[in-house]
Protein backbone atom coordinates (compact mmCIF):
# COMPACT_ATOMS: atom_id res chain seq x y z
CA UNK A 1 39.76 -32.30 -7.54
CA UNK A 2 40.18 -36.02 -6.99
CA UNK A 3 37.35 -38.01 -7.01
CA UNK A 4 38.03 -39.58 -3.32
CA UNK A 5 38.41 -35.40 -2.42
CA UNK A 6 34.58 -34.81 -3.66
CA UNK A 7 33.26 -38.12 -2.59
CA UNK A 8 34.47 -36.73 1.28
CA UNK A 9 33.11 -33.51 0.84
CA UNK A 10 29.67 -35.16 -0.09
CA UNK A 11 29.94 -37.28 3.10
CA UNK A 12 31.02 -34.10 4.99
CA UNK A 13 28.03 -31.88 3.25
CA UNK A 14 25.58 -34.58 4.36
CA UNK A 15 26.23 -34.71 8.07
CA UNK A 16 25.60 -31.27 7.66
CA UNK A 17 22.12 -31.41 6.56
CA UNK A 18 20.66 -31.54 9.93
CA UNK A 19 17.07 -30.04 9.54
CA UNK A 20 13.98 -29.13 7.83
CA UNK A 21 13.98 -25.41 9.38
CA UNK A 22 17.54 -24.80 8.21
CA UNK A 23 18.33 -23.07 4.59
CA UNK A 24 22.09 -24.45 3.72
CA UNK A 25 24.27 -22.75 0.93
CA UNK A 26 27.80 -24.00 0.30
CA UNK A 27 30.25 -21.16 -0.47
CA UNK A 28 33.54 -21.37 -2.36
CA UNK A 29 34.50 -18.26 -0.23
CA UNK A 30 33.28 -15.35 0.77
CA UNK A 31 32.82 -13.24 -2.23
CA UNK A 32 30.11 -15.62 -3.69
CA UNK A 33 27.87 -13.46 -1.45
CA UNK A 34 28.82 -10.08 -2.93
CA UNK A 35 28.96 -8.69 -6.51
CA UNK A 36 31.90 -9.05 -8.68
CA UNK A 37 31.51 -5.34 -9.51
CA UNK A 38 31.42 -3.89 -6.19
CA UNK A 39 35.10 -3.20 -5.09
CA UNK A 40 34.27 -2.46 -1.68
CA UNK A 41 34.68 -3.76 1.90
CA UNK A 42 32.28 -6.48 3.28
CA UNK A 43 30.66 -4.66 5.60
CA UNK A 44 29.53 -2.07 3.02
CA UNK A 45 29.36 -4.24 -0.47
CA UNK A 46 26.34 -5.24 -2.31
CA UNK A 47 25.05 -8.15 -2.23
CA UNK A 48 25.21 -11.03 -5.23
CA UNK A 49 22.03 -11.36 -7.00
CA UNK A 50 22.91 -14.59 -7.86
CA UNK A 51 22.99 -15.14 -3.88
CA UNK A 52 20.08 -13.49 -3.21
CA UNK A 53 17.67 -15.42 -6.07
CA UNK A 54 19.50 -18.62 -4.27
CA UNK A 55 18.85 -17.55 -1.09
CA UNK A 56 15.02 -16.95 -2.06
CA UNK A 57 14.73 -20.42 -3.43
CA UNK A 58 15.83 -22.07 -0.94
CA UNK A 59 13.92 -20.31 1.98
CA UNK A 60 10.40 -20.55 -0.03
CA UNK A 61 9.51 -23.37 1.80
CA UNK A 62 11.22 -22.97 4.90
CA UNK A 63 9.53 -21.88 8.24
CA UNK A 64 9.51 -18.41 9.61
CA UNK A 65 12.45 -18.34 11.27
CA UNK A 66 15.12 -20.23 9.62
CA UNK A 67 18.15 -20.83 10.58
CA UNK A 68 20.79 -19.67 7.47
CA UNK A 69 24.07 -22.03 7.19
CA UNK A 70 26.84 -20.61 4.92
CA UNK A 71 29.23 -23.53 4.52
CA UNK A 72 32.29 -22.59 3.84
CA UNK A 73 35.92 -23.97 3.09
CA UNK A 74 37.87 -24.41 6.70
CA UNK A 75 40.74 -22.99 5.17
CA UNK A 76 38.94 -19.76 4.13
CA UNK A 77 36.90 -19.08 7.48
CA UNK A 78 37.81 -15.76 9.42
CA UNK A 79 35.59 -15.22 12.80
CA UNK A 80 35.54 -11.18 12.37
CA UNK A 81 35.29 -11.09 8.59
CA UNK A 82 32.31 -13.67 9.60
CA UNK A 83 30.68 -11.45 12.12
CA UNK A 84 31.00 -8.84 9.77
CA UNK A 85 29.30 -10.43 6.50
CA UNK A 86 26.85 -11.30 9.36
CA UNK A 87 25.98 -7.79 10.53
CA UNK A 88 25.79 -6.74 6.72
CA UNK A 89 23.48 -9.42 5.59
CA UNK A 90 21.40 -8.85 8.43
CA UNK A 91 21.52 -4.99 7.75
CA UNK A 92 20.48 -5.79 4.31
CA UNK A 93 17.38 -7.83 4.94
CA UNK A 94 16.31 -5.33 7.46
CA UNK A 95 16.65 -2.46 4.77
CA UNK A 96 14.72 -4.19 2.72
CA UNK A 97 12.35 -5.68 4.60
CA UNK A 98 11.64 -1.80 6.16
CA UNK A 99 11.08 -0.82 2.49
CA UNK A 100 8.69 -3.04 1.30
CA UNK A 101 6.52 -2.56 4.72
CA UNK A 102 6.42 0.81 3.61
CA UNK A 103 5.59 0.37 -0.27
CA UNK A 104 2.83 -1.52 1.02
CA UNK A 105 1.66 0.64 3.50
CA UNK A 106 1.61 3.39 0.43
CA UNK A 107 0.33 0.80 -2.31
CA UNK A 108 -2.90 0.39 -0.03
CA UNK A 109 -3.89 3.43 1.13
CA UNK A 110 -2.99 4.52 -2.58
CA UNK A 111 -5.73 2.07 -3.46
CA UNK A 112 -8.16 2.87 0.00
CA UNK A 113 -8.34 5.91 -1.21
CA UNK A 114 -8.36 5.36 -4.89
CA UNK A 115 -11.84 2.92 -4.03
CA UNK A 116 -13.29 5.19 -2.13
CA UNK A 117 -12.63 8.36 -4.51
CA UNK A 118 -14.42 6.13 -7.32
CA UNK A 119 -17.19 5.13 -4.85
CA UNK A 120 -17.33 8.84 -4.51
CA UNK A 121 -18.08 9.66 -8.06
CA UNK A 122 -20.66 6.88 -8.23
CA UNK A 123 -22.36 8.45 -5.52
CA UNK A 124 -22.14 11.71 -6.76
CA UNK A 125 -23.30 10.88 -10.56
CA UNK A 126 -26.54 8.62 -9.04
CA UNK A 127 -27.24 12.05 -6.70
CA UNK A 128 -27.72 14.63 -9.67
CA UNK A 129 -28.99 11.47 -12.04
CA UNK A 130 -32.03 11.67 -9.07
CA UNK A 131 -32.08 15.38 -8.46
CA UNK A 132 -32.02 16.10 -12.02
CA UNK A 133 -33.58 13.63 -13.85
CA UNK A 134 -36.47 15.28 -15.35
CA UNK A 135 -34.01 18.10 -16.63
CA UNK A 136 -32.23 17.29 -19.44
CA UNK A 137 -29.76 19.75 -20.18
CA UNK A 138 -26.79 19.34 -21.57
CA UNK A 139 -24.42 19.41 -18.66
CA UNK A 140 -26.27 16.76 -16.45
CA UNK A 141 -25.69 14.83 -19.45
CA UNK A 142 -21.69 15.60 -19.53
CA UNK A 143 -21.65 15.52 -15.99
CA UNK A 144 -23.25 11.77 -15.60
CA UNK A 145 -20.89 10.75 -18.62
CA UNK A 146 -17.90 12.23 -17.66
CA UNK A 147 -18.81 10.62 -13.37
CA UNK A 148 -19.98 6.75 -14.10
CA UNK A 149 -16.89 6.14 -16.10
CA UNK A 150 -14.35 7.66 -14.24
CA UNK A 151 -16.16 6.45 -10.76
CA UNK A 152 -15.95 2.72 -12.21
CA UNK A 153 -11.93 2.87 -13.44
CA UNK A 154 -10.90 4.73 -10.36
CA UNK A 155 -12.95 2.13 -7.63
CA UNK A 156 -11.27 -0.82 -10.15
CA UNK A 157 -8.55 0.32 -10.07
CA UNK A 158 -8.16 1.30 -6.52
CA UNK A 159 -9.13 -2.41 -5.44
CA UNK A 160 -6.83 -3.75 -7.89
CA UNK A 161 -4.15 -1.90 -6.31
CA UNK A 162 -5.31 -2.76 -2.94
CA UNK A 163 -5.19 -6.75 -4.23
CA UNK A 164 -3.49 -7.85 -6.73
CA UNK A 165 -0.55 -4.98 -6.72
CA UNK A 166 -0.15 -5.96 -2.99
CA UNK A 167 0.00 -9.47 -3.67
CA UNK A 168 2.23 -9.22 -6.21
CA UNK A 169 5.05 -7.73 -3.79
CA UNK A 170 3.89 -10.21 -0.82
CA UNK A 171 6.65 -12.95 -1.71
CA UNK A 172 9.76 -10.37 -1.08
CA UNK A 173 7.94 -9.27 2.14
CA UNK A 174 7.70 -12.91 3.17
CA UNK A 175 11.24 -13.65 2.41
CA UNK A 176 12.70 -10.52 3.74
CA UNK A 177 10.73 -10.77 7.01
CA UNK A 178 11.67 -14.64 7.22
CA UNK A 179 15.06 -13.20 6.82
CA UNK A 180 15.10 -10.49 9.43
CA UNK A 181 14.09 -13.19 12.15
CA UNK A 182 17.26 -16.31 10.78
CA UNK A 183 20.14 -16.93 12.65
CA UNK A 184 23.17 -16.72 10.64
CA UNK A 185 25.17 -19.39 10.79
CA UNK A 186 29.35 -20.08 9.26
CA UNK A 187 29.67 -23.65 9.28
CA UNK A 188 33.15 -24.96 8.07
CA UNK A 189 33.76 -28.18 5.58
């Protein structure tokens, strides 16, 4: 490319810019969306990683509902391949956005109940340490060593799960839901 040909791009790509709330990716065409491996139709292809890790890092930041610009080449642009790619990436982010609601749902009741299974066994070991402490046979013993233990680990790890598991996955919930709500935008150059 000349240099005169990327110095009016630039000026073109600028006067683009237009906002804070707006996440802006420049496209060759319209297979830097979709995998290179994927042989498929648009509406039905899977999405680029490479576009999606992009697409992440540039909407951390960004408010809830962003607006998402895909700049690409006039020559290239196609109005119902466009509204296609459109319905697919929304598709996708819904998809995705349903199925981490619903790992999350499972990862904290999985660790509601975990806690209060554990809390469970703590109660149970401190009831026969008080009904039975003046007998010491051999199975309150096993019983109280086998209960604290596994009453600690389980309530642990039930609020870890609850916590930090859940917090771990919170990022791709934020992005997908920040997704869900964009406007999707083709904007030539």
């Amino acid at each position: 490319m000349k240099k005169e040909d990327v110095s009016h791009i630039q000026n073109k790509l600028k006067s683009l810019i237009a906002s804070d709330d707006e996440i802006i990716l420049l496209l060759r065409d319209y297979d830097d969306l979709f995998s290179d491996f994927d042989p498929r139709n648009y509406g039905q292809r899977a999405l680029s990683q490479d576009f999606l890790i992009e697409l992440k890092r540039a909407a951390f930041d960004k408010p809830d509902a962003a607006q998402l610009k895909l700049i690409v080449p006039s020559s290239k642009r196609d109005k119902e391949t466009e509204n296609l790619i459109r319905m697919r990436l929304h598709n996708h982010f819904r998809k995705h956005h349903e199925l981490l609601m619903q790992e999350m749902i499972a990862i904290k009741k999985k660790g509601f109940f975990m806690t209060a299974g554990g809390m469970f066994m703590l109660v149970l070991a401190a009831i026969i340490s008080f009904l039975f402490s003046k007998s010491h046979s051999f199975l309150v013993s096993l019983l109280l060593v086998l209960l604290e233990p596994a009453g600690w680990f389980t309530a642990w790890t039930g609020l870890d799960q609850f916590y930090y598991t859940a917090k771990l996955k919170q990022p791709d919930l934020d992005f997908y839901h920040k997704m869900v709500r964009s406007a999707i935008i083709f904007v030539p150059y």
